[in-house]
Structures are given as structure tokens and as C-alpha cells.
Protein backbone atom coordinates (compact mmCIF):
# COMPACT_ATOMS: atom_id res chain seq x y z
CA UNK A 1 0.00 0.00 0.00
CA UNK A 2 1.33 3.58 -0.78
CA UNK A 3 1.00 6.67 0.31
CA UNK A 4 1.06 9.83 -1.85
CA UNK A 5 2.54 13.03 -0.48
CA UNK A 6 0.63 15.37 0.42
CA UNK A 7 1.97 19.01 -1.27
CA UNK A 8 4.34 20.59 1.61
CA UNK A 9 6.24 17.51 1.42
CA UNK A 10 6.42 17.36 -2.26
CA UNK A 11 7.27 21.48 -1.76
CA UNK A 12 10.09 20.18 0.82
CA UNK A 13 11.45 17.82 -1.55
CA UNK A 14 12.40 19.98 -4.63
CA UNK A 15 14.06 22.73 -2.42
CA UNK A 16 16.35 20.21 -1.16
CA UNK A 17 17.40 18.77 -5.00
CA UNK A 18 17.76 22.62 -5.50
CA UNK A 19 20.03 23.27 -3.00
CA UNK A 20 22.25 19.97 -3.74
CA UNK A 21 21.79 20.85 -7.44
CA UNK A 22 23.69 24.44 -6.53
CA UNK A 23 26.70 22.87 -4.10
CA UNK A 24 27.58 20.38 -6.89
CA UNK A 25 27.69 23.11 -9.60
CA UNK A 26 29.75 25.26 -7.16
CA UNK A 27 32.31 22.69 -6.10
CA UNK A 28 32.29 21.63 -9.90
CA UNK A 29 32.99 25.61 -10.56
CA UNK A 30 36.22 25.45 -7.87
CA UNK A 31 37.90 21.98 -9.43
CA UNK A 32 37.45 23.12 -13.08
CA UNK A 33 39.31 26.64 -11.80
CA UNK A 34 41.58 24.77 -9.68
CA UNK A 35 42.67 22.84 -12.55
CA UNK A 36 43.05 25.64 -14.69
CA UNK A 37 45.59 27.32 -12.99
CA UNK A 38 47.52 24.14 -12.03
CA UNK A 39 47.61 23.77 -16.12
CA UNK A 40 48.72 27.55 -16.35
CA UNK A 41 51.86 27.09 -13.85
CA UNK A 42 52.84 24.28 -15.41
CA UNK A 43 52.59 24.89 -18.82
CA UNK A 44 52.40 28.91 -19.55
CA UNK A 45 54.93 29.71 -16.50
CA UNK A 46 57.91 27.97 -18.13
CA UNK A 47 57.67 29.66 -21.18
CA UNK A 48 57.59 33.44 -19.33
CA UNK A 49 60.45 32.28 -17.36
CA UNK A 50 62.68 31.51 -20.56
CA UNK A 51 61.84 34.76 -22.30
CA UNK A 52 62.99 36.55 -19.28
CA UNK A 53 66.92 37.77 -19.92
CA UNK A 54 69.43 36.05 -17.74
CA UNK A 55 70.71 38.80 -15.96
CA UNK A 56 69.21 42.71 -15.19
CA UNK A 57 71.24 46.23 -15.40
CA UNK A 58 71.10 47.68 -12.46
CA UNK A 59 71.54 51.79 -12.54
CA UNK A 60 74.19 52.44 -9.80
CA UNK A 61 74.46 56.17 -8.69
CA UNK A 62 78.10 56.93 -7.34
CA UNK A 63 77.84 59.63 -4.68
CA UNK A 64 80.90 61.96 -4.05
CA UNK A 65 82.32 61.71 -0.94
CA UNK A 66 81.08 63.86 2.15
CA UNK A 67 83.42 66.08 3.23
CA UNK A 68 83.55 66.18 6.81
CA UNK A 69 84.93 69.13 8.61
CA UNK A 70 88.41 68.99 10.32
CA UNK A 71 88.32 68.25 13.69
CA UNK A 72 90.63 70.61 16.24
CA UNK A 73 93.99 69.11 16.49
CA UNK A 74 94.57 68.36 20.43
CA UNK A 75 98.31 67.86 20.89
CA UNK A 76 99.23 65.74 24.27
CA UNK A 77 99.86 67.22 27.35
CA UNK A 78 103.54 67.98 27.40
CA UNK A 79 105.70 67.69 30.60
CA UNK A 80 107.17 70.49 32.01
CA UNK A 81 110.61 71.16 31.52
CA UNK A 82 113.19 71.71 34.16
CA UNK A 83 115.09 74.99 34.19
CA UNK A 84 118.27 74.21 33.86
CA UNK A 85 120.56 74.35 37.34
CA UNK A 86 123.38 76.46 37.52
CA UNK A 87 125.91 76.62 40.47
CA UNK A 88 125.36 80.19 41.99
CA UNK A 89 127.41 80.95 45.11
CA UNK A 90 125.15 81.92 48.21
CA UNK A 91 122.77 80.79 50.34
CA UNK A 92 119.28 79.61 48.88
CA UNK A 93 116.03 80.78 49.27
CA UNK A 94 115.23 77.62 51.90
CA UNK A 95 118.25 78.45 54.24
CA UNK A 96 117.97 79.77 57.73
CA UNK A 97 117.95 83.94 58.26
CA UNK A 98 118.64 86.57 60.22
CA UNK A 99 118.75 89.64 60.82
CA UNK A 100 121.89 89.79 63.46
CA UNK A 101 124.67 91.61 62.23
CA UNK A 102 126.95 88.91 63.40
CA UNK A 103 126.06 86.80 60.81
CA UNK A 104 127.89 86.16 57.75
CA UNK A 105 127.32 87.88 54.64
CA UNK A 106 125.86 86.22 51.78
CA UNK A 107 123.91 87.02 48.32
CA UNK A 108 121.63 84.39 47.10
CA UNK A 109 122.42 81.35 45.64
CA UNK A 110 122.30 77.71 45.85
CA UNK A 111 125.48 76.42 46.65
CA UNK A 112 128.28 77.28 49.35
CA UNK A 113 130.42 74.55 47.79
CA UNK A 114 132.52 76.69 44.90
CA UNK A 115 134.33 80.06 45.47
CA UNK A 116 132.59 83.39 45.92
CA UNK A 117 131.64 84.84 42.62
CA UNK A 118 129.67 87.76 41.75
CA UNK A 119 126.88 85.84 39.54
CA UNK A 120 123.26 86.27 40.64
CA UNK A 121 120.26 84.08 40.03
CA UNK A 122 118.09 84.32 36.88
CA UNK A 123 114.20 84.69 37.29
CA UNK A 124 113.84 81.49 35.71
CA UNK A 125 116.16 79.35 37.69
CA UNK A 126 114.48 77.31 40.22
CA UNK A 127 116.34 78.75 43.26
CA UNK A 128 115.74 82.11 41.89
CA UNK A 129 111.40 81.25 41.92
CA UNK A 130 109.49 82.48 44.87
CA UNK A 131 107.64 79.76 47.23
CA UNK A 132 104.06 80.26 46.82
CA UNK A 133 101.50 80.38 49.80
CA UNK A 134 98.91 77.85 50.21
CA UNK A 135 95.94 78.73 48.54
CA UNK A 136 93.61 78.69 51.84
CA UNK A 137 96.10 81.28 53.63
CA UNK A 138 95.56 83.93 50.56
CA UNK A 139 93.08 86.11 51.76
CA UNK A 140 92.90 88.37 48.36
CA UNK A 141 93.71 86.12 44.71
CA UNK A 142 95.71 88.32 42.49
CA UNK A 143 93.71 90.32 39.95
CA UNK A 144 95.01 90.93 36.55
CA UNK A 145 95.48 94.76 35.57
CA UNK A 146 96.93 94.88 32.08
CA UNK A 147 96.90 91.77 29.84
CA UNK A 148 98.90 91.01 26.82
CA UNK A 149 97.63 89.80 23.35
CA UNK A 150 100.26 88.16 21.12
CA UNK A 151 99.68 87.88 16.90
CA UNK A 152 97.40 85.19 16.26
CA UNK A 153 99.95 82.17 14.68
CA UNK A 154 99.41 81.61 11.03
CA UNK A 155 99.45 78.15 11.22
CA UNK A 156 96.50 78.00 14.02
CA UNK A 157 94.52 80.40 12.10
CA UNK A 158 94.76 78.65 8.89
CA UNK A 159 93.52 75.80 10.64
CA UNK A 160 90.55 77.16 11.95
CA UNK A 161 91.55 76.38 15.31
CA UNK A 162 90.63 78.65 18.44
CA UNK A 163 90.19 77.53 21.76
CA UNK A 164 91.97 78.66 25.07
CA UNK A 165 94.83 76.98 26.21
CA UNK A 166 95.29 76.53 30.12
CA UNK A 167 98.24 78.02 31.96
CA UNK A 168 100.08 77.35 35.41
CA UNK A 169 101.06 80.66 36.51
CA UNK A 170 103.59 81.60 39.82
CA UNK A 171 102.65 84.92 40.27
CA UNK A 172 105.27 86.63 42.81
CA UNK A 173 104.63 89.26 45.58
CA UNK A 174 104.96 92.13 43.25
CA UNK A 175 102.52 90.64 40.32
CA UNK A 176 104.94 89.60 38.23
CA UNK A 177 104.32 86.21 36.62
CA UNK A 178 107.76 84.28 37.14
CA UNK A 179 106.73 81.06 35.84
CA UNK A 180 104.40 79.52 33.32
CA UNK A 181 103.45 75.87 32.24
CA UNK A 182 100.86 74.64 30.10
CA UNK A 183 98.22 73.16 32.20
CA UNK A 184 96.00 72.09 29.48
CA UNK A 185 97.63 72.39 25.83
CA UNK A 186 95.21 72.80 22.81
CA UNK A 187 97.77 73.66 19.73
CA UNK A 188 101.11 73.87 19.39
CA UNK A 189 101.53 77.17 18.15
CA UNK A 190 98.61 78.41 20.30
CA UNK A 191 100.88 76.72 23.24
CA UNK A 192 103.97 78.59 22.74
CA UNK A 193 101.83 81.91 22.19
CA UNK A 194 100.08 81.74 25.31
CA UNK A 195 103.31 81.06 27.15
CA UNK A 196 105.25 84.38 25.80
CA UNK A 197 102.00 86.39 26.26
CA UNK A 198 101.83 85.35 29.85
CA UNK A 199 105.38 86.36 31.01
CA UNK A 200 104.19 89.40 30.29
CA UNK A 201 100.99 89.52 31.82
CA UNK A 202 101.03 91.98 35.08
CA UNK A 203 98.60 91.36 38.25
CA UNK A 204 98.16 92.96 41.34
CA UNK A 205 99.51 90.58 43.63
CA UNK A 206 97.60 88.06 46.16
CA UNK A 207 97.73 89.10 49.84
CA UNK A 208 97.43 87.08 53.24
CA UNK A 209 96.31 90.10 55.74
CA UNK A 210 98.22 93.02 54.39
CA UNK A 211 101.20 91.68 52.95
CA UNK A 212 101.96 90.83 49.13
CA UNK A 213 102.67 86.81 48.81
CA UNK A 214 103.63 84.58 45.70
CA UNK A 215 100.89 82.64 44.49
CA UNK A 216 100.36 79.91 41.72
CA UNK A 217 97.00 80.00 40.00
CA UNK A 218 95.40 78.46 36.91
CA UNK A 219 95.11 80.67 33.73
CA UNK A 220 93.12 80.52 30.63
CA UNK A 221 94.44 82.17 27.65
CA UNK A 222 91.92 82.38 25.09
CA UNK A 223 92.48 82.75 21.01
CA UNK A 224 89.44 84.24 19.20
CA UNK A 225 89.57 83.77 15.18
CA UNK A 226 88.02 87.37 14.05
């Protein structure tokens, strides 16, 4: 015995072999394309690949050098250099005074161990230098009151090279500088500038109360390119 079915079921039926109908045509849609390409790469690609050249110019660009700039010259600290001793007859600046006239008569020196002579001390030998006071006994620094410009060197200034170049200055009770060594050199030429310039720098001298003392003090001596 059958059974016919009744028209929602027959309704049912053909949406469902419409929708099955449209997945098989899409999945037939996605091989057929899939196998398409898969032909392409394997048969078209080859033959781009051969017509392609073996090797590609390149444009290179070749870019001048940057110039950079110079950079300052910074020569090494130099050591100072010794004055050179001399024997001078007398009695040096470290030896024991006084003021009784029944002492013996000497001028200043730094030996006792060669005949009398009448030769004095320079102002740059070592014996000849004044002692400088301790820095936390000076109750007034010495104050510079003319200063002293030398000519700029040529080879500095061709450089391009300005700076200040730090001194070590022994200044002595009357404001005199007696002694000067580079502290902090910057150029050669600068160096041995600043060093004749400040022998003839003149200060008014440091004091402790209300006397004049020697003093050593640090100095810069500055070159300015106009």
C-alpha cells in the first residue's frame, strides 16, 4: 500500500534537489578553476620564465664623498721642563735667616760649595722662583690689571683652530708672573703663544692680611679667530 505526499512535502522535496543541485555546480565551478591554474603554472609559467633575460642592469648612482669638517687638532699634554741648574754661590732661598749683624754675609744662591763669585740668580732658575703660599692662607687672589695679546699664529689660524689653552702661573709678591706651564695644551703654536703672552701679563699681587705673597693659580688664555 502507498502513500502519496501530500503538497508541503512534495514542496520540501524539490528545495532540497535545488540546494544539492547548486553545491555540486559550485564545487564543480572550484575543481574546473583549480585545474586551470595548475595547467597555467605548469605549462604557460615555463615559457615566461625563458623569455625573461638572464641577468638585469642595475643603474648604480656613485655619490661623491662627504666632506667632513676637520676636527681641532689636540696635541698631548707635554711635561714640564726643568730649568736648567746652575751653580750660583750663596745661600738659597730655603736656608735659615737673620737679621743679626753677626752673621755672615751672603747674596743668594744655591750652593756654598765653589768660590765666591759675583753671579746672581736668573728669574727662571728654580732657586731664583718664589715659594708660593697655600691657597687657603691667601686672603685676596691676584687680579690681573693689564693683559697682553700676542699675533694670532698663522698656522692655528689657517687651521681654523681657536680655543683657550690653560696656563700654570707663579705669580710673585709684586705681580709679576715668574713662571708659566701649560696646564692644558690645545695647539702647538697656540701653546707657545700663550706662554710668551703670559710672562708678560702683570697682576696685582695676592695678599694674606696686608702683605703681598707669591701665588700659583690656573690661567686661561683664550684665542678668538676674528
Amino acid at each position: 500500500m502507498t502513500t502519496a505526499a501530500t503538497s508541503p512535502q512534495r514542496s520540501s522535496l524539490k528545495r532540497s534537489s535545488l540546494f544539492a543541485d547548486r553545491r555540486s555546480l559550485r564545487w564543480s565551478v572550484v575543481i574546473h578553476t583549480a585545474l586551470v591554474v595548475a595547467w597555467g603554472l605548469g605549462v604557460i609559467l615555463p615559457e615566461l620564465l625563458k623569455r625573461l633575460p638572464e641577468t638585469m642592469e642595475v643603474p648604480v648612482v656613485v655619490l661623491d664623498a662627504p666632506k667632513v669638517a676637520p676636527l681641532p687638532l689636540e696635541a698631548a699634554p707635554r711635561k714640564p721642563q726643568a730649568p736648567q741648574k746652575r751653580s750660583v754661590f750663596g745661600l738659597s732661598r730655603k736656608a735659615l735667616t737673620t737679621e743679626s749683624a753677626e752673621a755672615p754675609v751672603a747674596k743668594a744662591g744655591n750652593t756654598l760649595a765653589k768660590e765666591p763669585d759675583k753671579e746672581t740668580l736668573k728669574d727662571e732658575d728654580a732657586d731664583s722662583l718664589p715659594i708660593p703660599t697655600d691657597d687657603y692662607l691667601v686672603s685676596q687672589m691676584p687680579v690681573l690689571l693689564s693683559d697682553f695679546r700676542v699675533p694670532y699664529p698663522a698656522e692655528a689660524k689657517k687651521a681654523g683652530i681657536q680655543g683657550a689653552v690653560v696656563l700654570d702661573l707663579l705669580i710673585d709678591e709684586e705681580g709679576r708672573v715668574r713662571q708659566a706651564l701649560i696646564a692644558k695644551p690645545l695647539f702647538p703654536a697656540l701653546d707657545e703663544a700663550a706662554l710668551q703672552a703670559a710672562l708678560k701679563l702683570r697682576f696685582k699681587p695676592a695678599r694674606v692680611a696686608d702683605k703681598s705673597v707669591a701665588v700659583r693659580i690656573r690661567y686661561a688664555y683664550r684665542f678668538v679667530l676674528e
